[in-house]
C-alpha atoms as a PDB file:
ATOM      1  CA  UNK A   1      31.354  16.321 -24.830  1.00  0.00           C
ATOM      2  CA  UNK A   2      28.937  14.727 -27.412  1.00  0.00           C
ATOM      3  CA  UNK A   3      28.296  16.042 -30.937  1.00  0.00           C
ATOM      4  CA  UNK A   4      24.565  16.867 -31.684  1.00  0.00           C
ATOM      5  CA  UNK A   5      22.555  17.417 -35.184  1.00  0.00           C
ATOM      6  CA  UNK A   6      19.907  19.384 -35.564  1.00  0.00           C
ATOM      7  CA  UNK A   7      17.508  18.915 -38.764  1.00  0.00           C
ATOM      8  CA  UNK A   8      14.041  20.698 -39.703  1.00  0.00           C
ATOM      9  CA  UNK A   9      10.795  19.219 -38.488  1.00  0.00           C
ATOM     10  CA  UNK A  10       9.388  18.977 -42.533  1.00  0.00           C
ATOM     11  CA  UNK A  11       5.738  19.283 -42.281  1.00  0.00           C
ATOM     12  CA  UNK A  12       5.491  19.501 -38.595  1.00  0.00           C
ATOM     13  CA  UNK A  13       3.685  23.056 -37.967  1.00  0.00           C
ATOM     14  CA  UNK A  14       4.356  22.804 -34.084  1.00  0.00           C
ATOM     15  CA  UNK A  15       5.884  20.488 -31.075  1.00  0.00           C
ATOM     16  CA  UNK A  16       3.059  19.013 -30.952  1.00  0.00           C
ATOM     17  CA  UNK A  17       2.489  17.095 -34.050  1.00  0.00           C
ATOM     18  CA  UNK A  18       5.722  16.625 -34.017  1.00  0.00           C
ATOM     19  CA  UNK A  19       5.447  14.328 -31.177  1.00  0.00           C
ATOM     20  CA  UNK A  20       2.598  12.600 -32.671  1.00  0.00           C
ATOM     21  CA  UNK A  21       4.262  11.933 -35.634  1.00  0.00           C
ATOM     22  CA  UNK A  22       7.520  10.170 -33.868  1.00  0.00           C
ATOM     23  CA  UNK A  23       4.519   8.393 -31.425  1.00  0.00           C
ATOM     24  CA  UNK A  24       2.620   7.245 -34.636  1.00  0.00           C
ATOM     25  CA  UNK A  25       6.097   5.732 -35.990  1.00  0.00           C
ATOM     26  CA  UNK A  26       6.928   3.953 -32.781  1.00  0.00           C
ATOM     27  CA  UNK A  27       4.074   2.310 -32.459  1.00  0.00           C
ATOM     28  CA  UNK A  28       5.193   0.652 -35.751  1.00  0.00           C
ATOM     29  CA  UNK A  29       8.581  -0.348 -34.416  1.00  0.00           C
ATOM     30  CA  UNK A  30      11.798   1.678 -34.561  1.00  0.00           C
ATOM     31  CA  UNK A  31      11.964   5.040 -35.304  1.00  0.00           C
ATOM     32  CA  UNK A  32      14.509   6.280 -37.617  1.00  0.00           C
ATOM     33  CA  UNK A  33      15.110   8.701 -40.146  1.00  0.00           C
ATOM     34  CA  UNK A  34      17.017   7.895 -42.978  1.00  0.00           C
ATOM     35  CA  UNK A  35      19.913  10.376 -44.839  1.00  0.00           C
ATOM     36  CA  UNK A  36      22.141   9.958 -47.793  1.00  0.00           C
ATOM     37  CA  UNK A  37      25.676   9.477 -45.941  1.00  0.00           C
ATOM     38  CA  UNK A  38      26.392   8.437 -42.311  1.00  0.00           C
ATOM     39  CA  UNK A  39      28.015  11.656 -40.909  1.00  0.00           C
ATOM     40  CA  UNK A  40      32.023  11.456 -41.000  1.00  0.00           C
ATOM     41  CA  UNK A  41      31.602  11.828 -36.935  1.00  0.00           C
ATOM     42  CA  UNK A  42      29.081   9.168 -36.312  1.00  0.00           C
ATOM     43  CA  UNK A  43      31.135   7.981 -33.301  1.00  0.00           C
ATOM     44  CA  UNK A  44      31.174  11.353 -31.055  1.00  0.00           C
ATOM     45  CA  UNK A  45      27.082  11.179 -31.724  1.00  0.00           C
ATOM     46  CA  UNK A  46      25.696   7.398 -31.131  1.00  0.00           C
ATOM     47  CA  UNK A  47      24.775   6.882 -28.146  1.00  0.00           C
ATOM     48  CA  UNK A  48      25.688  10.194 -26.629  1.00  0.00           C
ATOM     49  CA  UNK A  49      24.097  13.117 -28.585  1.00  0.00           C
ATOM     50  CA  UNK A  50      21.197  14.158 -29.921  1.00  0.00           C
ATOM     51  CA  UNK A  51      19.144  15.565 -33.027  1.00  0.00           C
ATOM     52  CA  UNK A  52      17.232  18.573 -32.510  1.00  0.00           C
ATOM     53  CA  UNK A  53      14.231  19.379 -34.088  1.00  0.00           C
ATOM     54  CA  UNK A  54      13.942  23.449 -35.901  1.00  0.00           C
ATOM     55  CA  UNK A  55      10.639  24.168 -35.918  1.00  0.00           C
ATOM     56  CA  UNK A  56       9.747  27.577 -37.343  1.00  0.00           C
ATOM     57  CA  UNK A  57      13.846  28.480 -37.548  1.00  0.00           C
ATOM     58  CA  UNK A  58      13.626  27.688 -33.927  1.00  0.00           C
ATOM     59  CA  UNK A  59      15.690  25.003 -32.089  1.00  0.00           C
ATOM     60  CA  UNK A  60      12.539  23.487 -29.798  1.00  0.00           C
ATOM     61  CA  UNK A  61      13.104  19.584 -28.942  1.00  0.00           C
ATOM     62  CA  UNK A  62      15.349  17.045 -29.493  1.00  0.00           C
ATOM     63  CA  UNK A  63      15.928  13.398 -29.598  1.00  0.00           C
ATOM     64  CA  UNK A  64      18.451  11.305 -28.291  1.00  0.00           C
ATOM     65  CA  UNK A  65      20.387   9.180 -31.416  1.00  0.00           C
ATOM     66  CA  UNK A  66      20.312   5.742 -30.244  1.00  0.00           C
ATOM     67  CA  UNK A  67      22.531   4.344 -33.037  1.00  0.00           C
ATOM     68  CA  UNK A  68      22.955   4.567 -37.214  1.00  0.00           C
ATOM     69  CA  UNK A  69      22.761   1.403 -39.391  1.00  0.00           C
ATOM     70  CA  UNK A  70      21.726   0.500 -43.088  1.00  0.00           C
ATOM     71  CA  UNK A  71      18.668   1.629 -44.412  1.00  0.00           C
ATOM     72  CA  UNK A  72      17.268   0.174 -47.644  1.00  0.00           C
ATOM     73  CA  UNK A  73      18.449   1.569 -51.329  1.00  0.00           C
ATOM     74  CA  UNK A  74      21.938   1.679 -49.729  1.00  0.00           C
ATOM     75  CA  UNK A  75      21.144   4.720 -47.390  1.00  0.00           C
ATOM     76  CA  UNK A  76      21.712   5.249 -43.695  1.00  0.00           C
ATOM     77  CA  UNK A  77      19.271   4.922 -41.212  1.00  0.00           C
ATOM     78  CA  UNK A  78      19.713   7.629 -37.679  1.00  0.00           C
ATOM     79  CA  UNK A  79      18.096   5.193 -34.877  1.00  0.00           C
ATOM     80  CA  UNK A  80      15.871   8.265 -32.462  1.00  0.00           C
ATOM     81  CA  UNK A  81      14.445   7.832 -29.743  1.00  0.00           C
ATOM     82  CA  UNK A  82      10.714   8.791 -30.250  1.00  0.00           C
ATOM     83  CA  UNK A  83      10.119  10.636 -26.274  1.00  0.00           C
ATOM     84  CA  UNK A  84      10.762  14.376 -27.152  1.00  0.00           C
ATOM     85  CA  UNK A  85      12.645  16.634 -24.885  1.00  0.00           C
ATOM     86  CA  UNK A  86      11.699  20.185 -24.673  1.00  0.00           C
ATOM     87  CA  UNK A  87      14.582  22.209 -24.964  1.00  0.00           C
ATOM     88  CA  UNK A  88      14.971  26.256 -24.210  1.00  0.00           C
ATOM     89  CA  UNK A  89      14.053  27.645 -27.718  1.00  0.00           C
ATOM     90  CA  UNK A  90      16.892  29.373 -29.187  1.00  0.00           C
ATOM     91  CA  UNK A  91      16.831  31.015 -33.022  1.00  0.00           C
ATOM     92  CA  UNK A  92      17.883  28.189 -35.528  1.00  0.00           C
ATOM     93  CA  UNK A  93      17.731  29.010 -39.389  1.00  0.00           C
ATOM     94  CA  UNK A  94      16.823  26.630 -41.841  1.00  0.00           C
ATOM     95  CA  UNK A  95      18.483  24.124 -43.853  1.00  0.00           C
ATOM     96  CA  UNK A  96      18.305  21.122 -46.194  1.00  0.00           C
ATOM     97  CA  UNK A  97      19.527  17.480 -44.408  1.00  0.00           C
ATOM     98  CA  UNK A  98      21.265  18.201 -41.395  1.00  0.00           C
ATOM     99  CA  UNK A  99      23.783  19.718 -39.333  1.00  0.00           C
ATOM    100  CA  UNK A 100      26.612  19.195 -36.589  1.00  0.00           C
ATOM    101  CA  UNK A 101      25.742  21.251 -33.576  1.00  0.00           C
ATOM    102  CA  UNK A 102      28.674  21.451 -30.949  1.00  0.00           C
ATOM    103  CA  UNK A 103      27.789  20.741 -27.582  1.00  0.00           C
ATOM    104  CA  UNK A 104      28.595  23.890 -25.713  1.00  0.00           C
ATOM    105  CA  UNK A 105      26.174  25.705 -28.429  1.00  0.00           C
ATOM    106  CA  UNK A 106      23.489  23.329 -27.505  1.00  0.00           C
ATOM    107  CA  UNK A 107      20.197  24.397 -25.934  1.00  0.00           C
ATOM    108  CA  UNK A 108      19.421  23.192 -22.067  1.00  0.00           C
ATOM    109  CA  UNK A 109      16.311  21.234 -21.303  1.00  0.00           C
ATOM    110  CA  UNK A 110      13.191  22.420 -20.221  1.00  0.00           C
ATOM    111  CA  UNK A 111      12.766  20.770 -16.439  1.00  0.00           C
ATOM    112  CA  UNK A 112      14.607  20.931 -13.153  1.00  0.00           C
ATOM    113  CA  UNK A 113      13.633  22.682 -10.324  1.00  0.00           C
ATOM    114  CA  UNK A 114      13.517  25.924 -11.828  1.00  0.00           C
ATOM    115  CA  UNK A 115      11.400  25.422 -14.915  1.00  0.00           C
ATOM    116  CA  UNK A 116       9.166  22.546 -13.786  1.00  0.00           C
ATOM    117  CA  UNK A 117       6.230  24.708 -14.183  1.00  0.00           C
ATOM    118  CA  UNK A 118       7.397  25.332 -18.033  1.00  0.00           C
ATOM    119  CA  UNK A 119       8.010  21.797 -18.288  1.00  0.00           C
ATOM    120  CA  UNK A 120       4.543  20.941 -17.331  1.00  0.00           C
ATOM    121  CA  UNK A 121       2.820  23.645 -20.065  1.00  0.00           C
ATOM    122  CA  UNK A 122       1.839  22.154 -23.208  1.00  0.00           C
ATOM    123  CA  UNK A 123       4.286  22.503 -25.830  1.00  0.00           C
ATOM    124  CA  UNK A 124       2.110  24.730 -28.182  1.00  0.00           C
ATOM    125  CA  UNK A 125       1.807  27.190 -25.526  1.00  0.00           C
ATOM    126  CA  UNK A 126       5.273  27.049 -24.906  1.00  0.00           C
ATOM    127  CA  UNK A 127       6.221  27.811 -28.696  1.00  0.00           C
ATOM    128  CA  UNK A 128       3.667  30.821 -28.589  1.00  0.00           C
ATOM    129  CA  UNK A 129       5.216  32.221 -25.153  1.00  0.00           C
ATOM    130  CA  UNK A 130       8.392  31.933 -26.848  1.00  0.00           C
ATOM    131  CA  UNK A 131       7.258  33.644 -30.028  1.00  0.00           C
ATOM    132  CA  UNK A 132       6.470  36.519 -27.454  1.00  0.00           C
ATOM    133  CA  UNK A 133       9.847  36.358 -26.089  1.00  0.00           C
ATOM    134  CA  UNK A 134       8.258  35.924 -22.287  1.00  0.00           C
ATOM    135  CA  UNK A 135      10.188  32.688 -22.060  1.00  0.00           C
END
């Protein structure tokens, strides 16, 4: 099972700008976020897990982790995919750098048959829906 981390959304007010601000970045090449120390269990996350985004002390996207490599000033650089995945919101308090976040505690997707109606909803209306607790 992979290993996830999850990491607040600084300065992103909703999903939405969030998304604009990892779209922005691509456009400029890679996106990455860069962190002090590569995390003692790099290997259970490259390629397999993800980082998910607390917006508001809530869990609400995530982003696959392509890979980790050198960043400059000596500090290491989390490779992200920049496509968001809506995730089923779940209470997340908030802390400084990031986390671990076991697999079996992670939060589902938004999408199959089930939810594709959620899954089509923009994500601002599905952060206020789930501020209501009616999703």
């Amino acid at each position: 099972m992979p290993l996830h981390l999850t990491k607040v959304a600084f300065g992103a007010a909703s999903v939405d700008l969030l998304g604009q601000r990892l779209a922005a970045r691509a456009a400029d090449g890679p996106v990455f976020l860069t962190t002090r120390y590569l995390p003692k269990r790099h290997e259970e996350i490259a390629g397999q897990g993800s980082l998910f985004w607390i917006i508001k002390h809530t869990l609400v996207a995530r982003s696959p982790i392509l890979a980790f490599g050198e960043a400059e000033g000596g500090r290491v650089a989390i490779h992200i995919d920049p496509a968001l995945r809506l995730v089923q919101s779940r209470p997340k308090r908030a802390h400084q750098g990031w986390r671990y976040l076991e697999a079996a505690d992670a939060p589902g997707d938004l999408g199959g048959e089930a939810s594709d109606s959620l899954a089509a909803m923009p994500p601002a209306l599905i952060g206020r829906l789930s501020d209501l607790a009616l999703i």
